[in-house]
Protein backbone atom coordinates (compact mmCIF):
# COMPACT_ATOMS: atom_id res chain seq x y z
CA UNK A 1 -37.18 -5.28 17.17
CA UNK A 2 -38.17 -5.57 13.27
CA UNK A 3 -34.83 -6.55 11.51
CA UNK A 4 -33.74 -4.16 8.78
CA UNK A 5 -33.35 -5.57 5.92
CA UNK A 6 -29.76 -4.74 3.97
CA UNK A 7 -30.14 -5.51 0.62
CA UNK A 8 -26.69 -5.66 -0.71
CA UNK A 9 -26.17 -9.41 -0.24
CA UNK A 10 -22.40 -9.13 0.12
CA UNK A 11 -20.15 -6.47 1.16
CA UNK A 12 -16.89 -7.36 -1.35
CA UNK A 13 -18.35 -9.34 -4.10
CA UNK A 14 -16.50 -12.09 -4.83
CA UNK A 15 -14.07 -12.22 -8.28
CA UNK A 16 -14.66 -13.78 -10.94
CA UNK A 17 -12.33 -15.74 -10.34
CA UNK A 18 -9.63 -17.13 -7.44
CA UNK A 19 -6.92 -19.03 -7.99
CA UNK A 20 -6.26 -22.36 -5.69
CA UNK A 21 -3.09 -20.22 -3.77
CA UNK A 22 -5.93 -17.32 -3.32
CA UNK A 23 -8.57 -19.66 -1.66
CA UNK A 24 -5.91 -21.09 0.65
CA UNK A 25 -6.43 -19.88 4.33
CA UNK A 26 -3.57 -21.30 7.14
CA UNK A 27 -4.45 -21.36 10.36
CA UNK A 28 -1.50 -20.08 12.38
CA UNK A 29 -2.28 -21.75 15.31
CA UNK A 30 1.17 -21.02 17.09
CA UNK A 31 1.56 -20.06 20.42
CA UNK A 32 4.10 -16.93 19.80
CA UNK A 33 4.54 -14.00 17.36
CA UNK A 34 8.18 -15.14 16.70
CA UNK A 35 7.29 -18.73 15.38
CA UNK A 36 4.15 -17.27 13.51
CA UNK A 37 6.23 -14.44 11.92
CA UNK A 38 8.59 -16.65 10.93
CA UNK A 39 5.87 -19.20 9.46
CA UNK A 40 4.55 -16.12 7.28
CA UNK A 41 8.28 -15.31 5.97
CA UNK A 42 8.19 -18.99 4.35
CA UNK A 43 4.54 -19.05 3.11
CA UNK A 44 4.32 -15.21 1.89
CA UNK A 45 3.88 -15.44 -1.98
CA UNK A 46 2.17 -19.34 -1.42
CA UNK A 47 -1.03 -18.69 0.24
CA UNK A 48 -3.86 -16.37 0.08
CA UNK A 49 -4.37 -15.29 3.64
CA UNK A 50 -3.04 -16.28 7.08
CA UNK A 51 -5.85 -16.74 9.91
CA UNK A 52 -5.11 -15.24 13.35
CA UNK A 53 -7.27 -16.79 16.20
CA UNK A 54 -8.40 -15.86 19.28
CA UNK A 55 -5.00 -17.51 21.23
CA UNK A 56 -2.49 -16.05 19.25
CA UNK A 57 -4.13 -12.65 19.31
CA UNK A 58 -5.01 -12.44 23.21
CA UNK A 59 -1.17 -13.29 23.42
CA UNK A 60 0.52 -11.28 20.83
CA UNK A 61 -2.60 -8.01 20.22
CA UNK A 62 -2.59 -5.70 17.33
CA UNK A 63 0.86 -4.67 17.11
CA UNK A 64 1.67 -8.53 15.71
CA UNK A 65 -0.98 -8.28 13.18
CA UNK A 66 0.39 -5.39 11.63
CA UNK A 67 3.41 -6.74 10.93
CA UNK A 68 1.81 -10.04 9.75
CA UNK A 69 -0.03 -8.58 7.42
CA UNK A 70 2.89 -6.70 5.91
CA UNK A 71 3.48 -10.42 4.64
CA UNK A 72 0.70 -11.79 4.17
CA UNK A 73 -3.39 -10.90 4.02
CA UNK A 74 -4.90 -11.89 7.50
CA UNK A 75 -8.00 -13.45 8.58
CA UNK A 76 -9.08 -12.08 11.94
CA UNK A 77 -11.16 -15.14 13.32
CA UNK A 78 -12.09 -13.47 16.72
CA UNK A 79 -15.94 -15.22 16.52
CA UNK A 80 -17.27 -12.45 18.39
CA UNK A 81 -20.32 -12.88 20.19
CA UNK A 82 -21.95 -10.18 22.48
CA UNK A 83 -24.91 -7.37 23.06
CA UNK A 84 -24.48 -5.65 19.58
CA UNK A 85 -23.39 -2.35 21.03
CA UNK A 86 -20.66 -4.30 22.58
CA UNK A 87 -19.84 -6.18 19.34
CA UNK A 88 -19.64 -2.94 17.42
CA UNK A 89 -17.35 -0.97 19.48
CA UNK A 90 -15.06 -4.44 19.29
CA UNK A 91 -15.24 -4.20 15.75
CA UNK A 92 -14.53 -0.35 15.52
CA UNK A 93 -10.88 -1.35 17.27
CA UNK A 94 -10.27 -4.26 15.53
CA UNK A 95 -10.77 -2.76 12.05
CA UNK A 96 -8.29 -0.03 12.35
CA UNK A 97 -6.03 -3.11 11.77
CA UNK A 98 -7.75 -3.86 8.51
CA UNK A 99 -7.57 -7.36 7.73
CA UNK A 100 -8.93 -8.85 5.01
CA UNK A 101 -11.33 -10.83 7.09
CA UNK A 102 -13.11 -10.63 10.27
CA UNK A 103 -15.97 -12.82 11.92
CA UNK A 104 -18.75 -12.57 14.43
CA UNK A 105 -20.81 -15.48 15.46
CA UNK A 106 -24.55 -15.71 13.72
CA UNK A 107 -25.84 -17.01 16.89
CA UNK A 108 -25.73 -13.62 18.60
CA UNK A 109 -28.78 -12.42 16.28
CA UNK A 110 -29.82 -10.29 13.87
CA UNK A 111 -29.85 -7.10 15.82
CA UNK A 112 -26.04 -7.94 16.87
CA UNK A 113 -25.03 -8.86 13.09
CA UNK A 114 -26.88 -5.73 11.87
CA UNK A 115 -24.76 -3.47 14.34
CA UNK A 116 -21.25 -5.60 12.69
CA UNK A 117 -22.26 -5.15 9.56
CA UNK A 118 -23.19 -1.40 10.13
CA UNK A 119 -19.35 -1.18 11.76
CA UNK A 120 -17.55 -2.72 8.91
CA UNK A 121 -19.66 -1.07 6.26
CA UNK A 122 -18.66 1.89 7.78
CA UNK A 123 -14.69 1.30 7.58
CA UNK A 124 -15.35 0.09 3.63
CA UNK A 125 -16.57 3.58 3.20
CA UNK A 126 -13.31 5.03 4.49
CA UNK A 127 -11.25 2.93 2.54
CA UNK A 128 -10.82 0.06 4.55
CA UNK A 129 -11.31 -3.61 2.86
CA UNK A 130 -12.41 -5.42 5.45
CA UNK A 131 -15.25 -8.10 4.94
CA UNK A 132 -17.62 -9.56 7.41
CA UNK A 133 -18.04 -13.33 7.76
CA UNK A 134 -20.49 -15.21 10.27
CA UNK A 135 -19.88 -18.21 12.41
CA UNK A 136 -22.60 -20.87 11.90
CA UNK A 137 -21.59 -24.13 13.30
CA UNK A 138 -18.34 -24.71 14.73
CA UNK A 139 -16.11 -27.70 13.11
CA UNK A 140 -15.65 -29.30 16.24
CA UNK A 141 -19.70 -30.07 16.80
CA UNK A 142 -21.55 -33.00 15.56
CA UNK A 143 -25.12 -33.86 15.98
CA UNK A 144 -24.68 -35.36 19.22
CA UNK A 145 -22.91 -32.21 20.58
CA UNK A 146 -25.47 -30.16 19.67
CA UNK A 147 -28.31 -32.04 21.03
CA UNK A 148 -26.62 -31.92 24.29
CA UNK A 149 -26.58 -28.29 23.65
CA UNK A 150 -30.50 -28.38 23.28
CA UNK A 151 -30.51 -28.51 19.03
CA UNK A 152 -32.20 -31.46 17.93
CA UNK A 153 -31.64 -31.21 14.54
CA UNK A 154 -28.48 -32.16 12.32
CA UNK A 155 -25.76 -29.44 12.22
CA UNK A 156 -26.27 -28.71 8.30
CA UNK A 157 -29.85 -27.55 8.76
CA UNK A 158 -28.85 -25.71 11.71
CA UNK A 159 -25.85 -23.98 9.71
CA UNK A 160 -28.15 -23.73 6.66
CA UNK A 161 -30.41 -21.59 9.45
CA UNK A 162 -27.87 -19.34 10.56
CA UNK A 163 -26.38 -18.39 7.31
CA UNK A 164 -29.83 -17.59 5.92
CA UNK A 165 -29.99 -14.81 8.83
CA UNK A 166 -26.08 -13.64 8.08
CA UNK A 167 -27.09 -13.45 4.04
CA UNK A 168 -30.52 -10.81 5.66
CA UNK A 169 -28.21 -8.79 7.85
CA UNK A 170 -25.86 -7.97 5.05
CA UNK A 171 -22.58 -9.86 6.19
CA UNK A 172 -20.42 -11.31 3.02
CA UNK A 173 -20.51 -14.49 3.89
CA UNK A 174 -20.06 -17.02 6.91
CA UNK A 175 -17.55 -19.86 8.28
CA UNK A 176 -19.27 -23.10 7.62
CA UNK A 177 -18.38 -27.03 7.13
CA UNK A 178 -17.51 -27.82 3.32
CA UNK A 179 -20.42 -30.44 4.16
CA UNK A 180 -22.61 -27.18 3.94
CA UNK A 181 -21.34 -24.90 1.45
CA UNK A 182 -23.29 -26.16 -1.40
CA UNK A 183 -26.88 -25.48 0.28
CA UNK A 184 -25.42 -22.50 1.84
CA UNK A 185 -24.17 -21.15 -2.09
CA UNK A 186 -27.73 -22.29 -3.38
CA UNK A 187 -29.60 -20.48 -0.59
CA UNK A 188 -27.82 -16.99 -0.66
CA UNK A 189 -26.00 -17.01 -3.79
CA UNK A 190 -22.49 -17.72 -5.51
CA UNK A 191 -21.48 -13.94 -3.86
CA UNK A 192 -22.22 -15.10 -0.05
CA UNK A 193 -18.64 -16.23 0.53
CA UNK A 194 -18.13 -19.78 2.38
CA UNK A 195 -14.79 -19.88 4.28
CA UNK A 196 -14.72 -23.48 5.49
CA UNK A 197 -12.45 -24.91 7.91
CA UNK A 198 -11.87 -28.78 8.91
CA UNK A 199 -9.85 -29.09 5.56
CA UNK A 200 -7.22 -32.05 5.67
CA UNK A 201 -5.63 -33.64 2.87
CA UNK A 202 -6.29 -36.85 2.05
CA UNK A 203 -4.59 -39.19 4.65
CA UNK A 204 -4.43 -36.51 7.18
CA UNK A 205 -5.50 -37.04 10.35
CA UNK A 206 -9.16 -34.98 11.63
CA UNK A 207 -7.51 -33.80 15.12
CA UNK A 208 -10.31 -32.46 16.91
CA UNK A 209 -12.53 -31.35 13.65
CA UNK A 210 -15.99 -33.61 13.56
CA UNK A 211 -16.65 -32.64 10.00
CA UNK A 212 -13.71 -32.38 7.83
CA UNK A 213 -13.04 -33.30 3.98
CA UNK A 214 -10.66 -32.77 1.73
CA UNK A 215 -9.12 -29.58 -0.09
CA UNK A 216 -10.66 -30.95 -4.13
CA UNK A 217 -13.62 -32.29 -2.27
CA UNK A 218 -14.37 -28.81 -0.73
CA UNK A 219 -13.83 -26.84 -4.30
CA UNK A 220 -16.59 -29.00 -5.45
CA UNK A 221 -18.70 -28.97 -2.84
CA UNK A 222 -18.68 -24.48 -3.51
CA UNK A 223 -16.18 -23.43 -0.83
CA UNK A 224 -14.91 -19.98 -1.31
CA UNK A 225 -11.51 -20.21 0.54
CA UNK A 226 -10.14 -23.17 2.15
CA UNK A 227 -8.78 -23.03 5.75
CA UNK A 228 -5.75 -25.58 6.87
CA UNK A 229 -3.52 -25.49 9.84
CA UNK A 230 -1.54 -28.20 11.51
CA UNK A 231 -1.42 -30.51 7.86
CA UNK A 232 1.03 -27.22 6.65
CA UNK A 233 2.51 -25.81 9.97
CA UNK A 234 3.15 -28.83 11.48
CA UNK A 235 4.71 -30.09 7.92
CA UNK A 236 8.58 -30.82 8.13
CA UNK A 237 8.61 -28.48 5.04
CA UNK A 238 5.63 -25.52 5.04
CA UNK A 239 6.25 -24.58 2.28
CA UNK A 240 6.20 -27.67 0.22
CA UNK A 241 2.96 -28.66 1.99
CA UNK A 242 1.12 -25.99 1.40
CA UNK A 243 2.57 -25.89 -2.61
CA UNK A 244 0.88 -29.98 -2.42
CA UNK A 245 -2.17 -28.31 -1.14
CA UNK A 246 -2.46 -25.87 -3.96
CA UNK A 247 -1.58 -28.73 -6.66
CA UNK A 248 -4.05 -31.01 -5.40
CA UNK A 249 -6.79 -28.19 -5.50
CA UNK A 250 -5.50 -27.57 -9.06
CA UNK A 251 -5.83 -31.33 -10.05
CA UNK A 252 -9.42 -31.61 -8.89
């Protein structure tokens, strides 16, 4: 199959301009809609979006989103990965939620990010604000992980590769390492959004993130929004961590 080219490079062009609290993503990785509901109520008005994984949705479904999101913006980070007719119809439920974001993986190929990108351009044209993101390489994966999964090369080129094929399809940007954003930027353009997680501030501890670097180091390095969990949820005070967080990517 010859890949059809989309030539709007992003689907929601990015602002002029974000402030630090906009490019702050939190992972809510909490294991009930109670506890994350009540971790929204204390960072509504301090962070830009809240991200929803795979866990916490499976357990919790759509009903939880919506009333996450009448606190804060959500992130969708679902990764999904599948035959594209299989990823589209996905899509087509998920979106009636609306979040802000959503995500496939880029591995699943260009026929299967076409058919995501055809799903959510279709909800933007209803009203819906929804933007696509791709997964290159997960966070967790160094080089030696992926050789044993058969890639011989380092993860950046890799990433580089798959975000190249996202920015063709017409998806609005992709998840990548901070360690990648600034090829990734230079290859597609400031527009092609880079949502990068592995952020921990300085002194915090990596967990089980390979590639990680800090929130000022990220900004620099052309990330578009900033993703941190446990460093903020975990924190004795949310709130107050997530208000360092902000100041520190103000003070870079």
């Amino acid at each position: 199959m010859v890949l059809r080219i989309i030539r709007e490079s992003s689907l929601n062009p990015a602002p002029s301009t974000l402030t630090p609290r906009e490019r702050l993503v939190v992972a809510l990785d909490l294991p009930t809609a109670a506890e994350a509901l009540a971790m929204a109520e204390r960072l509504a008005g301090r962070v830009g979006m809240l991200k929803v994984g795979l866990e916490l949705f499976c357990a919790e479904g759509p009903a939880f989103v919506r009333e996450l999101q009448k606190r804060v913006p959500v992130f969708l980070d679902l990764k999904l990965h599948d035959i594209p007719t299989t990823v589209r119809r996905a899509l087509e439920a998920v979106l009636k939620l609306d979040p802000r974001l959503v995500n496939v993986h880029a591995q699943g190929g260009p026929a299967m990010l076409e058919a995501a990108v055809e799903a959510v351009r279709a909800h933007r044209a209803a009203g819906g604000r929804t933007e696509l993101l791709a997964v290159t390489v997960l966070t967790s994966l160094d080089r030696e992980a992926l050789a044993a999964l058969g890639h011989a090369g380092r993860p950046e080129d890799l990433a580089l590769a798959y975000a190249k094929l996202a920015h063709q399809a017409g998806c609005g940007g992709v998840v990548c390492s901070a360690w990648e954003a600034a090829a990734i930027r230079d290859a597609c353009g400031e527009g092609f959004h880079r949502l990068t997680p592995g952020i921990r501030p300085a002194g915090a501890a990596t967990q089980d993130q390979a590639r990680v670097m800090t929130p000022a180091q990220a900004l620099k390095q052309g990330s578009t929004w900033l993703v941190v969990g446990r460093p903020i949820t975990h924190a004795p005070d949310p709130a107050a961590a997530a208000e360092a967080i902000v100041a520190e990517m103000e003070a870079r």
